[in-house]
Structure formats: C-alpha cells, structure tokens
C-alpha atoms as a PDB file:
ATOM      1  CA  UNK A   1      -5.456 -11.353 -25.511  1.00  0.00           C
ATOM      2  CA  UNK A   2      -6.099 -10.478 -29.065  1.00  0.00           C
ATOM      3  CA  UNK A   3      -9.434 -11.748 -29.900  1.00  0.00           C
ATOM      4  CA  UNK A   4     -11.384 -11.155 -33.320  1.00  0.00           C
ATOM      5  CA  UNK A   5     -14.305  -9.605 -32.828  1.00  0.00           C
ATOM      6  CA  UNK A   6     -16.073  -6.782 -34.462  1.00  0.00           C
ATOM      7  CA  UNK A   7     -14.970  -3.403 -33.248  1.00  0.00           C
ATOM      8  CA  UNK A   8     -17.913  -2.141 -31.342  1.00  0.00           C
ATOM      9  CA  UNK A   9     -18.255  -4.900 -29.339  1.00  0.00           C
ATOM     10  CA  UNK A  10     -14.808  -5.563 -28.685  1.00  0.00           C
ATOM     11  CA  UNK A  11     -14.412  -2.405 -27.031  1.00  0.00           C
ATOM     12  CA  UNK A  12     -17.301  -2.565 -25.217  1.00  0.00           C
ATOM     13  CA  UNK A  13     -16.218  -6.306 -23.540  1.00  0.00           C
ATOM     14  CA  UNK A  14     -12.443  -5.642 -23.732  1.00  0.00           C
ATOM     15  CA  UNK A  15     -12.435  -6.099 -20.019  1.00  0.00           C
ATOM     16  CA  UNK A  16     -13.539  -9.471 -20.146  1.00  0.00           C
ATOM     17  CA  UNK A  17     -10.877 -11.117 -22.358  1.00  0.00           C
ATOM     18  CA  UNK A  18      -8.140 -10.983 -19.351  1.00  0.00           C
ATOM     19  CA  UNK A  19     -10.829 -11.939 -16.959  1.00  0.00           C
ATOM     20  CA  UNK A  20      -9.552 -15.595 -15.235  1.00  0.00           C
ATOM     21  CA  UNK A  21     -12.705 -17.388 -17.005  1.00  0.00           C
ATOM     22  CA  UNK A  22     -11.713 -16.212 -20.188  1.00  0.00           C
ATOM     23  CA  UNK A  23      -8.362 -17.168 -20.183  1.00  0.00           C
ATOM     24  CA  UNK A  24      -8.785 -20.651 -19.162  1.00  0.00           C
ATOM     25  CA  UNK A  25     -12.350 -21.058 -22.090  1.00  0.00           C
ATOM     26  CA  UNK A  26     -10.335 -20.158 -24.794  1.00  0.00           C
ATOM     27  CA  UNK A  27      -7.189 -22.625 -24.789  1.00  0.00           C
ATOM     28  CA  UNK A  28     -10.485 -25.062 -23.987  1.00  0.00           C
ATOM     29  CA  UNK A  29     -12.363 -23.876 -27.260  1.00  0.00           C
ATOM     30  CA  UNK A  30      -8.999 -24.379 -29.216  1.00  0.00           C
ATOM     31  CA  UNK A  31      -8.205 -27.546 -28.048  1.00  0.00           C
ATOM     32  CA  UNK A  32     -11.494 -29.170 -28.678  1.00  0.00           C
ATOM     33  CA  UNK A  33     -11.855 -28.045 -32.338  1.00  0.00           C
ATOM     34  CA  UNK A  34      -8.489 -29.473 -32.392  1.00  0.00           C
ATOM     35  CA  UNK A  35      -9.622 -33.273 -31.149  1.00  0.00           C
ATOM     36  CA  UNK A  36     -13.480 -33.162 -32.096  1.00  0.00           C
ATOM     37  CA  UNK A  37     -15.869 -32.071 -34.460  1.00  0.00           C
ATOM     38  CA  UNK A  38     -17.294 -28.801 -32.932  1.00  0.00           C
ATOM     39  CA  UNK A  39     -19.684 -25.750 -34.206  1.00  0.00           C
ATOM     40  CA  UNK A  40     -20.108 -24.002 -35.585  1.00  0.00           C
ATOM     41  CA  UNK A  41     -17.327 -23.418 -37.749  1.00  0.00           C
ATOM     42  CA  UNK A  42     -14.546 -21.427 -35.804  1.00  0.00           C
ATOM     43  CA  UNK A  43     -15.027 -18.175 -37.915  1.00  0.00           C
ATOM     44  CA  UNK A  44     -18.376 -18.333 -36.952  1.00  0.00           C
ATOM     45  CA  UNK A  45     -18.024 -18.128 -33.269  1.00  0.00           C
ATOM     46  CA  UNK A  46     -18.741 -14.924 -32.730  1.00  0.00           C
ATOM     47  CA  UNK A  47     -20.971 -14.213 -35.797  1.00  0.00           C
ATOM     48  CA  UNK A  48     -23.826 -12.844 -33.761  1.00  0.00           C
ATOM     49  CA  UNK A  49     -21.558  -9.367 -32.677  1.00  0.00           C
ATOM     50  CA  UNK A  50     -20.311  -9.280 -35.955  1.00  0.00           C
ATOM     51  CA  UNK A  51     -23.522  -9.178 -37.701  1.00  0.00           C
ATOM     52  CA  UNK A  52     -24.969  -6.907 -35.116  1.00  0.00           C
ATOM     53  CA  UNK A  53     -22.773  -4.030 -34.261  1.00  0.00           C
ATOM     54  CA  UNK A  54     -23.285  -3.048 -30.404  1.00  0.00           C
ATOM     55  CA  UNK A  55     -25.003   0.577 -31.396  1.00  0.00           C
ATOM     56  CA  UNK A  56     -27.102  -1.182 -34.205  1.00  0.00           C
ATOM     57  CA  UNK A  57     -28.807  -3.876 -31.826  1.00  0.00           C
ATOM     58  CA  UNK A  58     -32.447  -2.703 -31.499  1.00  0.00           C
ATOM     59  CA  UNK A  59     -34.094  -6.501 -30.489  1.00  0.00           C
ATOM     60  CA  UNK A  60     -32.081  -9.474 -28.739  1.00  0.00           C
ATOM     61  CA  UNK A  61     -33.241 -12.815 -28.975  1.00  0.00           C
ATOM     62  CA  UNK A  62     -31.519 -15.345 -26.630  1.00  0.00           C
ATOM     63  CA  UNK A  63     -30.705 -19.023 -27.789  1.00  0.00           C
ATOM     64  CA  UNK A  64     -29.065 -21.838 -25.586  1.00  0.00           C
ATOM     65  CA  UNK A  65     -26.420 -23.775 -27.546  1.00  0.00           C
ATOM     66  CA  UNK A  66     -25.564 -23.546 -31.250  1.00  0.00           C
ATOM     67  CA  UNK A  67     -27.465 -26.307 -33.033  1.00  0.00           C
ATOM     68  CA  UNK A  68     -25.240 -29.714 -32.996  1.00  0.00           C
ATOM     69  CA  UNK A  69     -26.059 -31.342 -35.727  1.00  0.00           C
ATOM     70  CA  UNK A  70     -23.556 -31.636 -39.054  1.00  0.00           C
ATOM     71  CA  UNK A  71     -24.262 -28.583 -41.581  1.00  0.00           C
ATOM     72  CA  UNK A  72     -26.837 -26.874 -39.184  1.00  0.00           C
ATOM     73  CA  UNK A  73     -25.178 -24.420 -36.778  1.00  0.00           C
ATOM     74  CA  UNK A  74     -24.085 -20.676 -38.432  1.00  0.00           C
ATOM     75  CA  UNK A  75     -23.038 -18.503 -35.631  1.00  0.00           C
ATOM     76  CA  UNK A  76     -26.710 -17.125 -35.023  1.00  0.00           C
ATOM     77  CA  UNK A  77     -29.157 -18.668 -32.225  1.00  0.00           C
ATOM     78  CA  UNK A  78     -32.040 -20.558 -34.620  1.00  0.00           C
ATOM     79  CA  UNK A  79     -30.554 -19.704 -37.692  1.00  0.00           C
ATOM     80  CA  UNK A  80     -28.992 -22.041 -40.905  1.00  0.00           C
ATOM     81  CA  UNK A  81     -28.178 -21.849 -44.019  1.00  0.00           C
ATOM     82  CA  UNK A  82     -29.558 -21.338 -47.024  1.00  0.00           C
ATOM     83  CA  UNK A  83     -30.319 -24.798 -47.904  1.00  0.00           C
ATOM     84  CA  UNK A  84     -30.390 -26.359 -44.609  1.00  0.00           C
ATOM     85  CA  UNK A  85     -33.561 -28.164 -43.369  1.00  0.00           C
ATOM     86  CA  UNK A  86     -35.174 -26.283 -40.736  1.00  0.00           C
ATOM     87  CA  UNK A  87     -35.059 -27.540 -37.343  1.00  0.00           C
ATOM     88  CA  UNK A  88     -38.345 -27.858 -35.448  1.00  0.00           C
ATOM     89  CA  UNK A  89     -37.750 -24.451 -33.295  1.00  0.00           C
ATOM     90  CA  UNK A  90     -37.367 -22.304 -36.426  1.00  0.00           C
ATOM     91  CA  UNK A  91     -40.272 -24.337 -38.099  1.00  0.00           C
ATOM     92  CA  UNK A  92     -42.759 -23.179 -34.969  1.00  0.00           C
ATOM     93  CA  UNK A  93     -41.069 -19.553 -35.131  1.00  0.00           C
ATOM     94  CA  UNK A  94     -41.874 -19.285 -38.734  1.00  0.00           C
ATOM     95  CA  UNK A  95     -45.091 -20.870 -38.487  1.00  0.00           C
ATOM     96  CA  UNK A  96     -45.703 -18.170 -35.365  1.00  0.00           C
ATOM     97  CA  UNK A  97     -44.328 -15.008 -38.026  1.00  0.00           C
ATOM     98  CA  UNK A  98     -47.144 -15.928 -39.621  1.00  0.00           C
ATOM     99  CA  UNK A  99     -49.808 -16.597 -38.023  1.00  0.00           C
ATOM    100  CA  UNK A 100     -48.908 -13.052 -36.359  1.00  0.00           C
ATOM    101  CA  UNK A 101     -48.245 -10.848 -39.040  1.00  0.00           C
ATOM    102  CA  UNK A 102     -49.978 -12.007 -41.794  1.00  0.00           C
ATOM    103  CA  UNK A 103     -47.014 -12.213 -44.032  1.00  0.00           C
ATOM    104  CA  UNK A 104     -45.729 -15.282 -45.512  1.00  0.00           C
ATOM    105  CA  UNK A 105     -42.145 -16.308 -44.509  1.00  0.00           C
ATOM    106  CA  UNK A 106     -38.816 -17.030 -46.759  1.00  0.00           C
ATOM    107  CA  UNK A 107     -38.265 -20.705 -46.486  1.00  0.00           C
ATOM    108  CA  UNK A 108     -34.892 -20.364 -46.668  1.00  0.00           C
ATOM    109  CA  UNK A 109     -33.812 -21.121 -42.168  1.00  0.00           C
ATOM    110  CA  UNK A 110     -30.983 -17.887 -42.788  1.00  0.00           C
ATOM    111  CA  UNK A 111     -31.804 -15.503 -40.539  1.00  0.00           C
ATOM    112  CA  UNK A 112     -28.837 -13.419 -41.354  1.00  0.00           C
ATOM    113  CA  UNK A 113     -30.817 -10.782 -42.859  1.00  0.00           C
ATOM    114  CA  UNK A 114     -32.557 -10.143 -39.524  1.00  0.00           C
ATOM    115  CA  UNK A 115     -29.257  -9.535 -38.221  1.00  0.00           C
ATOM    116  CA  UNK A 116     -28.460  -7.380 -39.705  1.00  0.00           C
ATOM    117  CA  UNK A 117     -31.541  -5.004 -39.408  1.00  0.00           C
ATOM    118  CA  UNK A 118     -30.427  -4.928 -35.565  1.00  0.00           C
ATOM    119  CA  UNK A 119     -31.515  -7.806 -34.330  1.00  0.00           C
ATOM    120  CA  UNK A 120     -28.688 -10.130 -31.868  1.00  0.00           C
ATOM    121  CA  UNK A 121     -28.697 -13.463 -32.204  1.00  0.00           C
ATOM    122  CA  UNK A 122     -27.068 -14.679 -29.465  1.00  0.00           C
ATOM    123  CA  UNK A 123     -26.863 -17.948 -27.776  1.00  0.00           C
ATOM    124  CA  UNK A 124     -25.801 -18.258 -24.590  1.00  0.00           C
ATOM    125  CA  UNK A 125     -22.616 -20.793 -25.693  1.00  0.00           C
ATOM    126  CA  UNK A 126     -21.311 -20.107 -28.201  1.00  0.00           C
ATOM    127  CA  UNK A 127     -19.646 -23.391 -29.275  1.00  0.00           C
ATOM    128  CA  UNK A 128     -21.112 -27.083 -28.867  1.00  0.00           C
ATOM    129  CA  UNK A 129     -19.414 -30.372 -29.485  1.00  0.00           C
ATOM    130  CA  UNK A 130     -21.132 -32.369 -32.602  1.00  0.00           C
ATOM    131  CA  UNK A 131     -24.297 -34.600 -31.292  1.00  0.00           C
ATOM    132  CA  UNK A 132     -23.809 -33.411 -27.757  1.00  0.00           C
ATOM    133  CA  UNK A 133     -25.808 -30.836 -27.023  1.00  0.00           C
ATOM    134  CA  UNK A 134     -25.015 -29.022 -23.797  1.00  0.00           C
ATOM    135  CA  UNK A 135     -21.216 -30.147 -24.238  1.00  0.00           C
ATOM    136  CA  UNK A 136     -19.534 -26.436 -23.448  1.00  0.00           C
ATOM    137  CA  UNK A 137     -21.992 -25.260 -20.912  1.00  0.00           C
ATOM    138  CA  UNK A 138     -20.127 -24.392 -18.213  1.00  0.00           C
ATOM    139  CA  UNK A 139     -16.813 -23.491 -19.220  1.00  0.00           C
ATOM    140  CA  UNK A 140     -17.332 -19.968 -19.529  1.00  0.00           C
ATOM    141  CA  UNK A 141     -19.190 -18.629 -22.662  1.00  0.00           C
ATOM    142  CA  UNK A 142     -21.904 -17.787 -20.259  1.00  0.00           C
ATOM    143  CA  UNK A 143     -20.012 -15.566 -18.433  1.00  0.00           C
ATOM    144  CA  UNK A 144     -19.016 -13.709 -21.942  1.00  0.00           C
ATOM    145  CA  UNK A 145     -22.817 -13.549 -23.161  1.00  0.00           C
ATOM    146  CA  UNK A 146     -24.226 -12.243 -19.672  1.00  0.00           C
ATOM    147  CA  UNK A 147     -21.524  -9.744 -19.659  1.00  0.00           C
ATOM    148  CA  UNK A 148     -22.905  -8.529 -22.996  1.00  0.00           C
ATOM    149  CA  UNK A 149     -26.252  -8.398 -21.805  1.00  0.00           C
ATOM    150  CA  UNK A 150     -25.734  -6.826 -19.283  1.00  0.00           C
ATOM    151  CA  UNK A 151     -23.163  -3.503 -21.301  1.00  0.00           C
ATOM    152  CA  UNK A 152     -26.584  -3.438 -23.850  1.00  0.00           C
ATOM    153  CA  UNK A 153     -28.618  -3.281 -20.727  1.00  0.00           C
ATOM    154  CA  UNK A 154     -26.607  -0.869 -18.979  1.00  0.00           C
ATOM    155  CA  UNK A 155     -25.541   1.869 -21.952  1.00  0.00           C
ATOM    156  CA  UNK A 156     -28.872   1.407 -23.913  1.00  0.00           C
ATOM    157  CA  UNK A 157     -32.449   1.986 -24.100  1.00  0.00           C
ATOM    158  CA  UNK A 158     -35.779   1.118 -26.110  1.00  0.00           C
ATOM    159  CA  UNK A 159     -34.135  -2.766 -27.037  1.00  0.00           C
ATOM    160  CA  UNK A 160     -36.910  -5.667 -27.634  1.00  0.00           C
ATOM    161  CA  UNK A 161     -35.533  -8.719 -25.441  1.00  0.00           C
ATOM    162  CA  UNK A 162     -37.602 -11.793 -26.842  1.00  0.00           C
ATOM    163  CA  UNK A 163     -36.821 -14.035 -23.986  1.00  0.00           C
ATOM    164  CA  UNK A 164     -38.281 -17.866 -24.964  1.00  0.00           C
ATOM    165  CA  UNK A 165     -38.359 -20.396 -22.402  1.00  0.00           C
ATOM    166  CA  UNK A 166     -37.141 -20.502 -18.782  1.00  0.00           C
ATOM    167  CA  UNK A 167     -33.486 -20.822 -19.721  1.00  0.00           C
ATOM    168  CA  UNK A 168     -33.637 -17.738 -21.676  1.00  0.00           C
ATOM    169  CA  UNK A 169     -35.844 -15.473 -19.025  1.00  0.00           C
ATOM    170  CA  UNK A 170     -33.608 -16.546 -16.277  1.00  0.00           C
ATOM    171  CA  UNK A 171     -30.642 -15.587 -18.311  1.00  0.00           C
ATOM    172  CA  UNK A 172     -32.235 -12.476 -18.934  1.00  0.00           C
ATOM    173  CA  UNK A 173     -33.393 -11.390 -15.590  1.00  0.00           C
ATOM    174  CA  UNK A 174     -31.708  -8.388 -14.886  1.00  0.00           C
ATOM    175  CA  UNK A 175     -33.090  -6.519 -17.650  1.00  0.00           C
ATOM    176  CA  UNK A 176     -34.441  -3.357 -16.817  1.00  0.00           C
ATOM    177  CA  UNK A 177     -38.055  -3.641 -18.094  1.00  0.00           C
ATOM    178  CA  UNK A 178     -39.159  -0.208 -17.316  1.00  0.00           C
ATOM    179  CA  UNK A 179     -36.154   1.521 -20.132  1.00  0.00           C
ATOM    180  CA  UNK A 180     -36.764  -1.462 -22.004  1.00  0.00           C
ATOM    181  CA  UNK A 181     -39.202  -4.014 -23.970  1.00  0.00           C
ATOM    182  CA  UNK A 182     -39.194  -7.739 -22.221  1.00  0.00           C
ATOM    183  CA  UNK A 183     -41.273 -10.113 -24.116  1.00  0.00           C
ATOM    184  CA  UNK A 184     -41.968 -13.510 -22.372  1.00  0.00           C
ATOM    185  CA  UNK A 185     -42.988 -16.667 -23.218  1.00  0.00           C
ATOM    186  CA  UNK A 186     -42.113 -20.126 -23.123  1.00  0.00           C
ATOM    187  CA  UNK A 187     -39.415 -21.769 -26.089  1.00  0.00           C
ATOM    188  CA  UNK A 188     -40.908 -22.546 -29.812  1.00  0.00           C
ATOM    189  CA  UNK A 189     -39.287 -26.204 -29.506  1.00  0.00           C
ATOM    190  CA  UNK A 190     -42.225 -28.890 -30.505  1.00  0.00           C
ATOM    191  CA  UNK A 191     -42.436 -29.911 -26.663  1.00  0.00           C
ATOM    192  CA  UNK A 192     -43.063 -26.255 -25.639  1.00  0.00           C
ATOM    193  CA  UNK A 193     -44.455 -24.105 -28.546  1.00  0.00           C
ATOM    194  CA  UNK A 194     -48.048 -24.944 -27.609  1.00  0.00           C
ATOM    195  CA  UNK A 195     -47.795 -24.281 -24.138  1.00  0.00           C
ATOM    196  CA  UNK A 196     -47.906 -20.585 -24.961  1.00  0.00           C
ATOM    197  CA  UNK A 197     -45.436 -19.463 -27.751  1.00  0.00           C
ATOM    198  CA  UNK A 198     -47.667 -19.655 -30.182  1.00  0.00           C
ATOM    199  CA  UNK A 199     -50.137 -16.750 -30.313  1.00  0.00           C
ATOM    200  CA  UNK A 200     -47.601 -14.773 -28.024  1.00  0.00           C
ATOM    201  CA  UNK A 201     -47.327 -12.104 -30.884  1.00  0.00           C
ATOM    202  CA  UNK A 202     -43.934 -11.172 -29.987  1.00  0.00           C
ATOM    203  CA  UNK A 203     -43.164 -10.130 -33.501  1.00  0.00           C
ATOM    204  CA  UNK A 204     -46.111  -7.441 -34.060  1.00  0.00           C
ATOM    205  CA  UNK A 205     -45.340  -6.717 -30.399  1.00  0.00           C
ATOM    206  CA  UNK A 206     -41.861  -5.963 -31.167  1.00  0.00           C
ATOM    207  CA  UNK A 207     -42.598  -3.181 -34.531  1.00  0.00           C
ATOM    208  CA  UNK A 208     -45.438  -1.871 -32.271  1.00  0.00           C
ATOM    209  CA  UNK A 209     -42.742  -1.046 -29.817  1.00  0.00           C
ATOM    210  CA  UNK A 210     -39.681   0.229 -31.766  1.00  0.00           C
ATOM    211  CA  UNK A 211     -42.489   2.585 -33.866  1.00  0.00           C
ATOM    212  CA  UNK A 212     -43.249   4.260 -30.242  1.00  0.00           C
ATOM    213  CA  UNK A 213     -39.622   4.869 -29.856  1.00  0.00           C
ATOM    214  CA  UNK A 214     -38.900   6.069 -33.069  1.00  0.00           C
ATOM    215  CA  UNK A 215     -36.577   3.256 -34.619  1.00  0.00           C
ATOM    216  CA  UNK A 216     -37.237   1.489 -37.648  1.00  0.00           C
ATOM    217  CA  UNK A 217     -39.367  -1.970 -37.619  1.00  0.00           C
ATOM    218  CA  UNK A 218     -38.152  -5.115 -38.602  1.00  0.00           C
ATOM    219  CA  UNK A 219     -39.118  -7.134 -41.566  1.00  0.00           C
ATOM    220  CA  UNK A 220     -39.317 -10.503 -39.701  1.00  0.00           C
END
C-alpha cells in the first residue's frame, strides 16, 4: 500500500501498512471523508511525521483526537492556525509556558514551529468526525501511533515524552524511562489543569534535560 508519508518515517513503519488493521482503517478513513465532514483536512493527516522527521524528534507530546470543531484541527495534537481561537487546553499550556519560563508566549495557537525544532505532535487518532469527538477511536489509528512509539522508543535515546493525563501515560507506558525523559502529569484541559499541570514545569524540565544530553533546547 502506497501511503504518503514523509520518508523517514515511512521506512521506519513500512511494516505496518500491510498489517490486517491497516488495511481495513484506511478504506474506513476514505470513505468517511467521503460521506461526512472529518479533520483535519486529509493532507493533514499525517502532518505530525512530516513536520518531525523520525531522526529529528528530540520531545514527543501525546494528544487524544484531533480537535473537532470547524477551522480548528491542523494535523498537530493542540495546535491551530494562525488565526484560530485557542481552545482551552492550549490556553492552560500557554498560560503554564509562562508561568514556567518566564517568557511571554506568541498568541498565535500554531505550534508548527515547535515541530519543527524536533518536537512530535502526535495524537493518538489521527482523524475525528466533525462535533464528535472520539468518533475514529477504535478503528485502528491507535495501533499506527503505538507502533511509532514504540520504533522511537526502541532505536532512540535521550527523547522528552510529555505524557498529560491518564490517556496519554497509559498510552505511553512502555517507555523506557531509564534511556529516556518521562514527564508526568495530569491533561491542561480546564477540568484537569489545576489538579497538577500547572506548576509541573515540564517545559524548563524538558531544556534542562536535552542540555545534559547535548541536544539543542527548545524555544517553547
């Protein structure tokens, strides 16, 4: 199965794309962005590998579903447009950014530019039907994002997981902490954020970290 994807990455998950779960969520994915409104935009699907080649990714922050609301969803977990109004999770994140570093935060909700410093995006679906949130859970995508979790955790070292709420820390609990940087706490949604996210320092945490293993910080 030809599938477009950004070289790196699709020769590090070739395997999957003739693996039975694939083969039935694609002609799935197709046919619902034939009959419904779905996001994000089908060029988008697989933004997150191909703003973040697989020897570039230094941090991996895990997302659920792509946001499903009209205009809002860009191929990167928390991330919109230039333009868009920011949902409540990226509100708390940004709000968190600064309260840890100091440093005031672009209002602009794009979040492509972290991308491509090294840091993956990735939610664990990758598509969502519009207003139904949860709507492609289940058919597969899961599969295809723990598989790439697991190459990154298997062929590299010295990677920042940020792993928000118990969706994400479940999804990532294989990851070898001991080669690796796991940083816990629970989700930056409004219900959550207080519970714990904020004051977690996750993005100080994160520079401290990649200076001690020689890679370059991020400008969050």
């Amino acid at each position: 199965m030809d599938v477009k994807l950004e070289e790196s990455w699709k020769a590090t998950l070739s395997e999957e794309f003739d693996k039975p779960y694939f083969q039935r969520l694609i002609p799935f994915v197709k046919e619902e962005y034939v009959n419904h409104t779905v996001y994000p935009a089908g060029s988008n699907i697989f933004r997150a590998f191909d703003s973040t080649p697989f020897q570039d990714v230094k941090v991996v922050i895990l997302g659920q579903d792509p946001y499903h609301g009209p205009g809002q969803a860009n191929g990167l977990c928390f991330s919109v447009n230039n333009g868009v109004r920011l949902p409540p999770s990226l509100v708390n994140i940004f709000k968190e950014i600064r309260n840890d570093t100091g440093k005031e935060v672009s209002a602009s909700g794009d979040l492509s530019a972290w991308a491509s410093q090294g840091v993956l995006l990735l939610n664990a679906t990758l598509t969502v039907r519009a207003h139904q949130a949860g709507s492609h859970q289940n058919k597969g995508w899961e599969n295809f994002t723990d598989a790439a979790i697991r190459e990154l955790n298997k062929k590299k070292t010295g990677v920042v997981y940020m792993l928000w709420g118990s969706y994400a820390q479940k999804k990532g609990g294989f990851i070898d902490s001991e080669s690796n940087f796991v940083l816990k706490s629970p989700h930056p949604s409004p219900l959550s954020a207080h519970r714990g996210f904020f004051g977690n320092g996750h993005f100080t945490r994160a520079n401290e970290y990649l200076r001690r293993v020689g890679k370059a910080e991020i400008t969050w």
